[in-house]
Protein backbone atom coordinates (compact mmCIF):
# COMPACT_ATOMS: atom_id res chain seq x y z
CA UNK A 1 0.00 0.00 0.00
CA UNK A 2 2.78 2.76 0.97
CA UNK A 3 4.11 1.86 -2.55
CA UNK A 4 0.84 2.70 -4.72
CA UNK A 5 0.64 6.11 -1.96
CA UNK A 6 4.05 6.94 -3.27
CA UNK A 7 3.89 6.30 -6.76
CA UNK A 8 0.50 8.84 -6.56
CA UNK A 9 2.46 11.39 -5.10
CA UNK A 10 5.15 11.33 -7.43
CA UNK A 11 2.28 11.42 -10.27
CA UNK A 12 0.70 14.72 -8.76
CA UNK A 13 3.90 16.41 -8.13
CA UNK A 14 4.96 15.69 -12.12
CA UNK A 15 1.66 16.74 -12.97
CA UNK A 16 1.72 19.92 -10.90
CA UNK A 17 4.93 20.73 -12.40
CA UNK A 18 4.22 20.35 -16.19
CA UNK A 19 0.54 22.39 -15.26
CA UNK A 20 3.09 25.29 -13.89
CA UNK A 21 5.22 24.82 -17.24
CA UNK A 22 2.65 25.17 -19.54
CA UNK A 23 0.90 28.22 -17.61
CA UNK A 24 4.42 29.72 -18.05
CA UNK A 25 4.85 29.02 -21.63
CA UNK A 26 1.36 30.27 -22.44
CA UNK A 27 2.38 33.39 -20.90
CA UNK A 28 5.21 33.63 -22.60
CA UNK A 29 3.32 32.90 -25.70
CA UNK A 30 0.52 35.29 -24.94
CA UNK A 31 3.33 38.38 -24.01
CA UNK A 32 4.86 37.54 -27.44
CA UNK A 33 1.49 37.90 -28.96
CA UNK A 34 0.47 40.80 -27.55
CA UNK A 35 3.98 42.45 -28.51
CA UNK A 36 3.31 41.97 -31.80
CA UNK A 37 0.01 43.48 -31.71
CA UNK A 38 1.25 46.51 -30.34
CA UNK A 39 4.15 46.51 -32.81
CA UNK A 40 1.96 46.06 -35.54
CA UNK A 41 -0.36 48.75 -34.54
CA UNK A 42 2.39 51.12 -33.95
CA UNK A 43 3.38 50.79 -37.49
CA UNK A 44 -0.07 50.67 -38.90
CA UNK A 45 -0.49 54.01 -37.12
CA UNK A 46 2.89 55.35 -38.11
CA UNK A 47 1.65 54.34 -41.86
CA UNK A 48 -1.46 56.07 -41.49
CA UNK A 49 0.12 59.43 -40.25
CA UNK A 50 2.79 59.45 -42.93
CA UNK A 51 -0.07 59.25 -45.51
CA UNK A 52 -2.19 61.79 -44.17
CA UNK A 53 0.57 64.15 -43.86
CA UNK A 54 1.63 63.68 -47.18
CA UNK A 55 -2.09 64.14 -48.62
CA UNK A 56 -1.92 67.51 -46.26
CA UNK A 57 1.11 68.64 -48.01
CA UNK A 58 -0.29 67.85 -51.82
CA UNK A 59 -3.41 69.94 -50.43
CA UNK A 60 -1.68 72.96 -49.18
């Protein structure tokens, strides 16, 4: 019996350990994501300003 009690607890703590892993790596993942969102809107903002003043300048 104490061997089937150990053998569980050595099965939780592996399984508590690769939960924690993969709640890291999906942050990780989900940081990453989110920087390229903001680095993509950055430049889709950057895009839009260059255009508008260049239609200003053709204007005035």
């Amino acid at each position: 019996m104490t061997l089937v009690s150990d053998i569980k607890l050595i099965r939780t703590d592996t399984t508590l350990d690769l939960s924690q892993k993969a709640e890291k790596v999906k942050k990780v993942v989900i940081d990453r994501l989110v920087a390229e969102i903001s680095f993509y809107i950055v430049v889709d903002n950057i895009t839009s300003l260059t255009k508008w003043k260049n239609n200003l300048a053709k204007i005035c």
